[in-house]
C-alpha atoms as a PDB file:
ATOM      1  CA  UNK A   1      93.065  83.647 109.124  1.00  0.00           C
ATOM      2  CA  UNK A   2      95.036  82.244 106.031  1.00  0.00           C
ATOM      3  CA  UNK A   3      94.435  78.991 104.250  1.00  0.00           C
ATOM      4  CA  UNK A   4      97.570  78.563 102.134  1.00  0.00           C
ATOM      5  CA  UNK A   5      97.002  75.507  99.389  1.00  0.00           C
ATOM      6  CA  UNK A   6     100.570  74.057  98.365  1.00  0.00           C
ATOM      7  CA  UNK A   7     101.147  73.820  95.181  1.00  0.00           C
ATOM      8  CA  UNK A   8     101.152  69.585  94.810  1.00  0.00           C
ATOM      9  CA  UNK A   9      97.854  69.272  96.563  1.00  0.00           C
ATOM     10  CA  UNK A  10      96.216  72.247  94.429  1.00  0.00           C
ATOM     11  CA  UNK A  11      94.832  70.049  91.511  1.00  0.00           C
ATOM     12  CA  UNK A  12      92.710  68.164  93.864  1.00  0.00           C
ATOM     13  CA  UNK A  13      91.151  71.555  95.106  1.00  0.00           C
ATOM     14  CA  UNK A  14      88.140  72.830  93.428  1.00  0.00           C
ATOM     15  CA  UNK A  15      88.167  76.741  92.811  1.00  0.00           C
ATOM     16  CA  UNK A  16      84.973  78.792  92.754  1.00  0.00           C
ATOM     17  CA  UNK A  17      83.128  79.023  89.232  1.00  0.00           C
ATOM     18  CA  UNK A  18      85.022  80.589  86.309  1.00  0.00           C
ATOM     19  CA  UNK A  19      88.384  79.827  87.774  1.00  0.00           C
ATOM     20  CA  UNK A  20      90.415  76.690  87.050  1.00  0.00           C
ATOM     21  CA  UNK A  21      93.816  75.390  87.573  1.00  0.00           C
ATOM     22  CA  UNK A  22      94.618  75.563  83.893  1.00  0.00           C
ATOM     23  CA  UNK A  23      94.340  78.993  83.340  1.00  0.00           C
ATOM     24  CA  UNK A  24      96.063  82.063  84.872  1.00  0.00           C
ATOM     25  CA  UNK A  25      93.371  84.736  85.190  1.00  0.00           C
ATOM     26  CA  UNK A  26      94.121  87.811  83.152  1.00  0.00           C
ATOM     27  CA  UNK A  27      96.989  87.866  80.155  1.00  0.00           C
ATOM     28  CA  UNK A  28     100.055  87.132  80.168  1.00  0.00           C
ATOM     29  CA  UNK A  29     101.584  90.198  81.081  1.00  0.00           C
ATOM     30  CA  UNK A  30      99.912  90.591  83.609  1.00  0.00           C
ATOM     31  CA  UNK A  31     101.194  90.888  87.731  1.00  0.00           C
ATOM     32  CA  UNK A  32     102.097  87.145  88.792  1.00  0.00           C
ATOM     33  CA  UNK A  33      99.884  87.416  92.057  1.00  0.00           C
ATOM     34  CA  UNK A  34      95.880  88.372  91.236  1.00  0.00           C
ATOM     35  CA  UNK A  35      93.099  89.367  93.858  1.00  0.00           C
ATOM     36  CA  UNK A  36      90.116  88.412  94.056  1.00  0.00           C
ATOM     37  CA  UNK A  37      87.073  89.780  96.402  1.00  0.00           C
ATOM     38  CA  UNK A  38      85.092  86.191  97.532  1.00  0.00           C
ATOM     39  CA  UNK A  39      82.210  88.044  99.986  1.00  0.00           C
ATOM     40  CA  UNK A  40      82.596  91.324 102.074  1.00  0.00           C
ATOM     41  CA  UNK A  41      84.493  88.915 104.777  1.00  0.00           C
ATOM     42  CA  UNK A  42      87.287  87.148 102.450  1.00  0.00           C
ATOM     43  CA  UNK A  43      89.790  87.380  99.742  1.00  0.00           C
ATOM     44  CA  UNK A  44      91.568  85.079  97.360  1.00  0.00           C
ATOM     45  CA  UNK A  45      94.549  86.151  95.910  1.00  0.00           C
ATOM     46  CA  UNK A  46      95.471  83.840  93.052  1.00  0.00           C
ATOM     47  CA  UNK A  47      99.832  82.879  92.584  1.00  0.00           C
ATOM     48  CA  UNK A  48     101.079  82.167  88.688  1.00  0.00           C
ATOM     49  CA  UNK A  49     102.516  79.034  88.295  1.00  0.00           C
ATOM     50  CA  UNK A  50     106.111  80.057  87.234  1.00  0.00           C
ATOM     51  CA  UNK A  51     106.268  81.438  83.425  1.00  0.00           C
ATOM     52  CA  UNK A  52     103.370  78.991  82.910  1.00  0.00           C
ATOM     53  CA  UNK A  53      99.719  80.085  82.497  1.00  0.00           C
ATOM     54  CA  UNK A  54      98.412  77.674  84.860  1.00  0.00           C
ATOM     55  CA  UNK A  55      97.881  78.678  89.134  1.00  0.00           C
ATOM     56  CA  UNK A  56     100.496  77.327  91.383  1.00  0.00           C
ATOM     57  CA  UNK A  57      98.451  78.111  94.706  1.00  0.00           C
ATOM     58  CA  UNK A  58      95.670  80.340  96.427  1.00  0.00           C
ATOM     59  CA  UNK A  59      95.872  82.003  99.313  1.00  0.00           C
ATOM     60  CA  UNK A  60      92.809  82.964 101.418  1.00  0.00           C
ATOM     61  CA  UNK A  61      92.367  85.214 103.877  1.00  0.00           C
ATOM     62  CA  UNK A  62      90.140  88.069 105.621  1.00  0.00           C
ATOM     63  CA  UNK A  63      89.702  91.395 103.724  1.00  0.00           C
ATOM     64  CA  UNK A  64      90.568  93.220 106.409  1.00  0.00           C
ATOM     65  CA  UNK A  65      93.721  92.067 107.591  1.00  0.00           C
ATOM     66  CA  UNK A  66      96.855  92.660 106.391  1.00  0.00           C
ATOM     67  CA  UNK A  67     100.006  90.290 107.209  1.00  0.00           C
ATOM     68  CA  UNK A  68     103.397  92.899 107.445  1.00  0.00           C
ATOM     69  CA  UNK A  69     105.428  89.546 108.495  1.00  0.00           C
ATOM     70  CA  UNK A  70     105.080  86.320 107.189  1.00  0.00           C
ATOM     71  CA  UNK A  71     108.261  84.410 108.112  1.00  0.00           C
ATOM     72  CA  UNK A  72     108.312  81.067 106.047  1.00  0.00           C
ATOM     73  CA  UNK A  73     109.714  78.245 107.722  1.00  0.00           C
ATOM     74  CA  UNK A  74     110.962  76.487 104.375  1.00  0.00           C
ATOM     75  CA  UNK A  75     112.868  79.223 103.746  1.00  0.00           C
ATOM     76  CA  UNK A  76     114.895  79.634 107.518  1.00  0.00           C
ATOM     77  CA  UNK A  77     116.241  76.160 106.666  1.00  0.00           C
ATOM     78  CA  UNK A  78     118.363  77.584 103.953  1.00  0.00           C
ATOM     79  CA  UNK A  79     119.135  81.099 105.421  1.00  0.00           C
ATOM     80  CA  UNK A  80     118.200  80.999 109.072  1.00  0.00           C
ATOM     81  CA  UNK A  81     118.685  84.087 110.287  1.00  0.00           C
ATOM     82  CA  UNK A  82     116.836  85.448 106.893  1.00  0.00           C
ATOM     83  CA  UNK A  83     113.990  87.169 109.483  1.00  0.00           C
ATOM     84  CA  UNK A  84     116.031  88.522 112.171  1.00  0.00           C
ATOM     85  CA  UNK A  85     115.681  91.975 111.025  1.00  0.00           C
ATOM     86  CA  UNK A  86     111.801  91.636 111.287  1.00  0.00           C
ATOM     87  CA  UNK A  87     112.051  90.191 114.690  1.00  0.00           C
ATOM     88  CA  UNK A  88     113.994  92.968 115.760  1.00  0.00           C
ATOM     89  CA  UNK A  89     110.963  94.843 114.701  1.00  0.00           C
ATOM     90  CA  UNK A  90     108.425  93.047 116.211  1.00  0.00           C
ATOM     91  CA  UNK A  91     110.486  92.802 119.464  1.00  0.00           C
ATOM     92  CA  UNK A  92     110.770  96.277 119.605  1.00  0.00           C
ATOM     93  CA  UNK A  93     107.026  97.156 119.219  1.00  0.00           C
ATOM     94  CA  UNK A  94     105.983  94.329 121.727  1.00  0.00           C
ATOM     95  CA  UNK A  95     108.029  95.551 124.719  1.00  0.00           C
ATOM     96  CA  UNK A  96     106.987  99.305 123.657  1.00  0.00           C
ATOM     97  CA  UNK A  97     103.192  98.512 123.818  1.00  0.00           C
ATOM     98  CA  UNK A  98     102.692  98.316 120.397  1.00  0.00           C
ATOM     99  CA  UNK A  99     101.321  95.276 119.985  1.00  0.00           C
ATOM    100  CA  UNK A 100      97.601  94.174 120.820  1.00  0.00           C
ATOM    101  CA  UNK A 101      97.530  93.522 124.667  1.00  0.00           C
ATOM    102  CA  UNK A 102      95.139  90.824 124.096  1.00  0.00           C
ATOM    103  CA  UNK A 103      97.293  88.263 122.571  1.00  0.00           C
ATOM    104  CA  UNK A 104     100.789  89.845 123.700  1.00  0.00           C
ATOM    105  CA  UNK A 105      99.999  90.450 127.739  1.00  0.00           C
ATOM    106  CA  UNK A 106     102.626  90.466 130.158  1.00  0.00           C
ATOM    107  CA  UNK A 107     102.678  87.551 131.325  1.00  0.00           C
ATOM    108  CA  UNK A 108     103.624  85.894 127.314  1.00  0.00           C
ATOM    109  CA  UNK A 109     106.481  89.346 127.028  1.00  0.00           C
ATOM    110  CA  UNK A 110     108.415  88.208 130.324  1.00  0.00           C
ATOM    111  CA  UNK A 111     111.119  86.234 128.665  1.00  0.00           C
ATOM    112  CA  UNK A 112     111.758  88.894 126.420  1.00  0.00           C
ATOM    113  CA  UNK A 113     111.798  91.932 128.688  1.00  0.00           C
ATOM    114  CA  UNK A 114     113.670  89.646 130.775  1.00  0.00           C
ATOM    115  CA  UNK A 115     116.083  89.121 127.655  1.00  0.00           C
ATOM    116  CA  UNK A 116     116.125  85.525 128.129  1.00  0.00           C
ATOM    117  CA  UNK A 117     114.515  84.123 124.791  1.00  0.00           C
ATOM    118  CA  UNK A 118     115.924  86.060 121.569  1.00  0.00           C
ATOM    119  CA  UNK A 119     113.795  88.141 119.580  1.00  0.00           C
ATOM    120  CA  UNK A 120     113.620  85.795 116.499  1.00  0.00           C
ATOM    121  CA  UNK A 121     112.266  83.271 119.101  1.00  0.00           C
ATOM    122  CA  UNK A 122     109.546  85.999 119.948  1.00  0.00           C
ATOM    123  CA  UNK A 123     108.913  86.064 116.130  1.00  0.00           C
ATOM    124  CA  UNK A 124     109.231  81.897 115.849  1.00  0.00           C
ATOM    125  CA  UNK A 125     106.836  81.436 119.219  1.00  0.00           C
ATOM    126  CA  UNK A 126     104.376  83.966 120.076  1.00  0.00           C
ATOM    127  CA  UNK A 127     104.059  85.487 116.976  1.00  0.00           C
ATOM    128  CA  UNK A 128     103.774  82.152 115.467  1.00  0.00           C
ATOM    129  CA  UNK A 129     105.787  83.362 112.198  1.00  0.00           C
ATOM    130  CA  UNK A 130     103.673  85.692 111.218  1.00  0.00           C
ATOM    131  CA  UNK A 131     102.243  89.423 112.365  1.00  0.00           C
ATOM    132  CA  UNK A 132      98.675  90.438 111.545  1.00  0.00           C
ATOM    133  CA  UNK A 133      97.334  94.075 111.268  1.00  0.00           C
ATOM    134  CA  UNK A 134      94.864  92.965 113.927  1.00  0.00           C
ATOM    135  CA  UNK A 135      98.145  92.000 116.436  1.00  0.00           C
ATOM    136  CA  UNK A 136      99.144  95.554 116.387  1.00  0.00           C
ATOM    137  CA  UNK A 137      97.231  98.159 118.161  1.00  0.00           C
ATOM    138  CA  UNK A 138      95.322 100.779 116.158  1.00  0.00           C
ATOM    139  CA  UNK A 139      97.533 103.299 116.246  1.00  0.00           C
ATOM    140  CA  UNK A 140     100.664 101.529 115.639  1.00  0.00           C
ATOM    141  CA  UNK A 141      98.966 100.079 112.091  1.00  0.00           C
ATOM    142  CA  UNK A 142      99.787 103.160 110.887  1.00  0.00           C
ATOM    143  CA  UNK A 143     103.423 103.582 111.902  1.00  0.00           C
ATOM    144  CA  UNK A 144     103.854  99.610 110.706  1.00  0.00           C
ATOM    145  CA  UNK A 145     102.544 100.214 107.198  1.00  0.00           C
ATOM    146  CA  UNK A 146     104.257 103.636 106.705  1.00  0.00           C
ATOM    147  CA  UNK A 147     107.995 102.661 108.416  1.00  0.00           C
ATOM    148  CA  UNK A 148     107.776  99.102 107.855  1.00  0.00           C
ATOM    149  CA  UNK A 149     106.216  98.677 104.887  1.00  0.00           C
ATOM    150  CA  UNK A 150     107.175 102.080 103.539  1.00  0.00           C
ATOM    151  CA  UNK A 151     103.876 103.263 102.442  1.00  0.00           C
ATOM    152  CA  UNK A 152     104.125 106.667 101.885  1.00  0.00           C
ATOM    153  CA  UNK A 153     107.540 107.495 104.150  1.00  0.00           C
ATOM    154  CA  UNK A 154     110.612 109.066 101.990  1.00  0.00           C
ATOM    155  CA  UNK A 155     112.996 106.236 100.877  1.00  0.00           C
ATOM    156  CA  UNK A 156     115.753 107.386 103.819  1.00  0.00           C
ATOM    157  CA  UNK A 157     113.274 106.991 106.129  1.00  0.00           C
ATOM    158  CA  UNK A 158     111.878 103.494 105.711  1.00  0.00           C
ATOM    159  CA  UNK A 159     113.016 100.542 107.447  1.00  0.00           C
ATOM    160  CA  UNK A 160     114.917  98.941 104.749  1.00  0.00           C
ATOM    161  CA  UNK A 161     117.308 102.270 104.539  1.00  0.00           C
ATOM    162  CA  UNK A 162     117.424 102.030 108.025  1.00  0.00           C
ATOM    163  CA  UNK A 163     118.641  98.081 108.122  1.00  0.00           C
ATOM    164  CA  UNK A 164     121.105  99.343 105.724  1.00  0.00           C
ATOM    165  CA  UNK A 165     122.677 102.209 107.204  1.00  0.00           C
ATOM    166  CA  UNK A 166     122.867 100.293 110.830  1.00  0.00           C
ATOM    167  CA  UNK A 167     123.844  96.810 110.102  1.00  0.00           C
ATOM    168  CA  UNK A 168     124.894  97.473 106.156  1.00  0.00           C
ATOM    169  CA  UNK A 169     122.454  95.117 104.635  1.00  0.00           C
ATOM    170  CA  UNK A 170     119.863  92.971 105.191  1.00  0.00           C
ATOM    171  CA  UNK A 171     120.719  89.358 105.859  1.00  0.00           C
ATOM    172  CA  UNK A 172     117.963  88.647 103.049  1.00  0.00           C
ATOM    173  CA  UNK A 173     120.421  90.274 100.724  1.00  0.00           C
ATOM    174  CA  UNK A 174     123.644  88.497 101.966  1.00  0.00           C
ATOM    175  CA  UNK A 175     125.769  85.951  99.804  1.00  0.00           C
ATOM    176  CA  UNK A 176     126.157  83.194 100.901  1.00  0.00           C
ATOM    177  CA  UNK A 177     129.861  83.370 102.507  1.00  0.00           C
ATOM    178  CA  UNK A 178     128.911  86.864 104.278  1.00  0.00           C
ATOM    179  CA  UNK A 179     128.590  86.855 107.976  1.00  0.00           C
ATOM    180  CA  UNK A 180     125.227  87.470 109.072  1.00  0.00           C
ATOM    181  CA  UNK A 181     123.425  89.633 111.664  1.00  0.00           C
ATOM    182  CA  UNK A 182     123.061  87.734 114.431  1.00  0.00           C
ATOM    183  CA  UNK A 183     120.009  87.031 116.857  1.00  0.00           C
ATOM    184  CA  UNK A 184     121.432  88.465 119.824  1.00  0.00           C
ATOM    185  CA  UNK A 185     120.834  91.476 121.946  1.00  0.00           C
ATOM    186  CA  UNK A 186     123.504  93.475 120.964  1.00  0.00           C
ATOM    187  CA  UNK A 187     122.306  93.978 117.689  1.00  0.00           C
ATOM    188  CA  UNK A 188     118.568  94.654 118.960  1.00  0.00           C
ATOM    189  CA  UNK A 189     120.368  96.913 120.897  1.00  0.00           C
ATOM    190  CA  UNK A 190     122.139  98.858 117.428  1.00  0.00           C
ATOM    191  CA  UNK A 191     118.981  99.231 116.152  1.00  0.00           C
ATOM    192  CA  UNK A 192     116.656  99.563 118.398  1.00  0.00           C
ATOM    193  CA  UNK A 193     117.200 103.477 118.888  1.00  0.00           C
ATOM    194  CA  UNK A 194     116.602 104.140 115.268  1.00  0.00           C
ATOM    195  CA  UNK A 195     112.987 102.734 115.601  1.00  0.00           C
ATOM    196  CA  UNK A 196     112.497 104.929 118.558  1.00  0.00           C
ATOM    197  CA  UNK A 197     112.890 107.889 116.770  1.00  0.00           C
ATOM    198  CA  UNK A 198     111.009 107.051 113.343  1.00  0.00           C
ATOM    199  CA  UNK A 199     108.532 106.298 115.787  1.00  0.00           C
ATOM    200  CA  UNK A 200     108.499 109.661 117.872  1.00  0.00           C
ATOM    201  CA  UNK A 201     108.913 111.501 114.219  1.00  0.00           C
ATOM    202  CA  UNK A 202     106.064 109.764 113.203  1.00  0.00           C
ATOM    203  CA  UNK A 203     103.846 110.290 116.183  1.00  0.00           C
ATOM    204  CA  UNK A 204     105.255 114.348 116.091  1.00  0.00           C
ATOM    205  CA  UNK A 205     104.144 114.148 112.328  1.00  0.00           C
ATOM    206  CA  UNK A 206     100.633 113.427 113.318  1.00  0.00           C
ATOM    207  CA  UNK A 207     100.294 115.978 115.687  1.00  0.00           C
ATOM    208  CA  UNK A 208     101.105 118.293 113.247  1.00  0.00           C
ATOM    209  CA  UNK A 209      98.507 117.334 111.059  1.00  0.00           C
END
């Protein structure tokens, strides 16, 4: 669960005692997102507006959970194909079992091991735009925060490096006027081997201990 206030309705929102609107908490210098424990069950984490010292939004959300994709539909309708890397991703670890059965059974994965819907589509619709900790299966947590997120793998090994060396950049990274990586099949296809073996290096990694 997230509750995401938007930055033109936030006035109207009352925050929890000490906080206001007005005020950025910490100085100056400090990071421009700030988080804040509300009970043992939820978070706040507390956005800068701009350079300013006032808050431009709060999110809210469980402790527990962390999101490792949060596709924003505002900003597909300037770059569309800005997530298609992340799709790939999540496409991959859905028809590999990765992903919690409960909410990803076979019967919602036909289309895609069927290849008939794209994977950004599987990112758009059953993923709903965004992947939770608690949508992946225990074990593959791990392998999403250290590959994916890159916590703790060497810099060559992370996903980013591996966007790079396969498809030469990252369509987040693109000007404007540079072809794209496309949502197709083919280019699941160019990466999709790479994430097979981080994934097998990973697993043989903890094996070894």
């Amino acid at each position: 669960m997230r509750i995401l206030v938007p930055a033109q309705a936030a006035q109207v929102v009352p925050l929890p005692q000490g906080l206001s609107w007005q005020h950025f908490p910490g100085t100056d210098a400090d990071d421009p997102y700030v988080t804040q424990p509300v009970n043992d069950m939820l978070e706040m984490i507390l956005e800068r507006d701009g350079e300013g010292p006032g808050i431009a939004r709060v999110f809210v959300k469980l402790r527990q959970e962390l999101d490792f994709i949060e596709a924003s539909a505002s900003y597909e309708e300037t770059q569309p194909l800005v997530y298609v890397e992340g799709a790939f991703f999540a496409t991959w670890c859905a028809l590999h079992g990765l992903l919690n059965p409960q909410r990803y059974p076979d019967s919602v994965l036909a289309p895609w091991r069927a290849r008939v819907a794209t994977p950004l589509q599987f990112l758009h619709g059953p993923c709903q735009r965004i992947v939770w900790s608690s949508d992946i299966t225990d074990e593959a947590n791990g392998f999403w925060g250290y590959y994916y997120k890159g916590f703790g793998a060497p810099d060559d090994q992370r996903w980013q490096a591996d966007i790079q060396a396969v498809f030469g950049s990252s369509n987040h990274f693109r000007d404007p006027d540079e072809a794209r990586t496309p949502d197709s099949w083919e280019a699941f296809d160019a990466i999709a081997p790479t994430i097979a073996m981080r994934f097998a290096e990973w697993r043989a990694t903890l094996a070894a201990g």
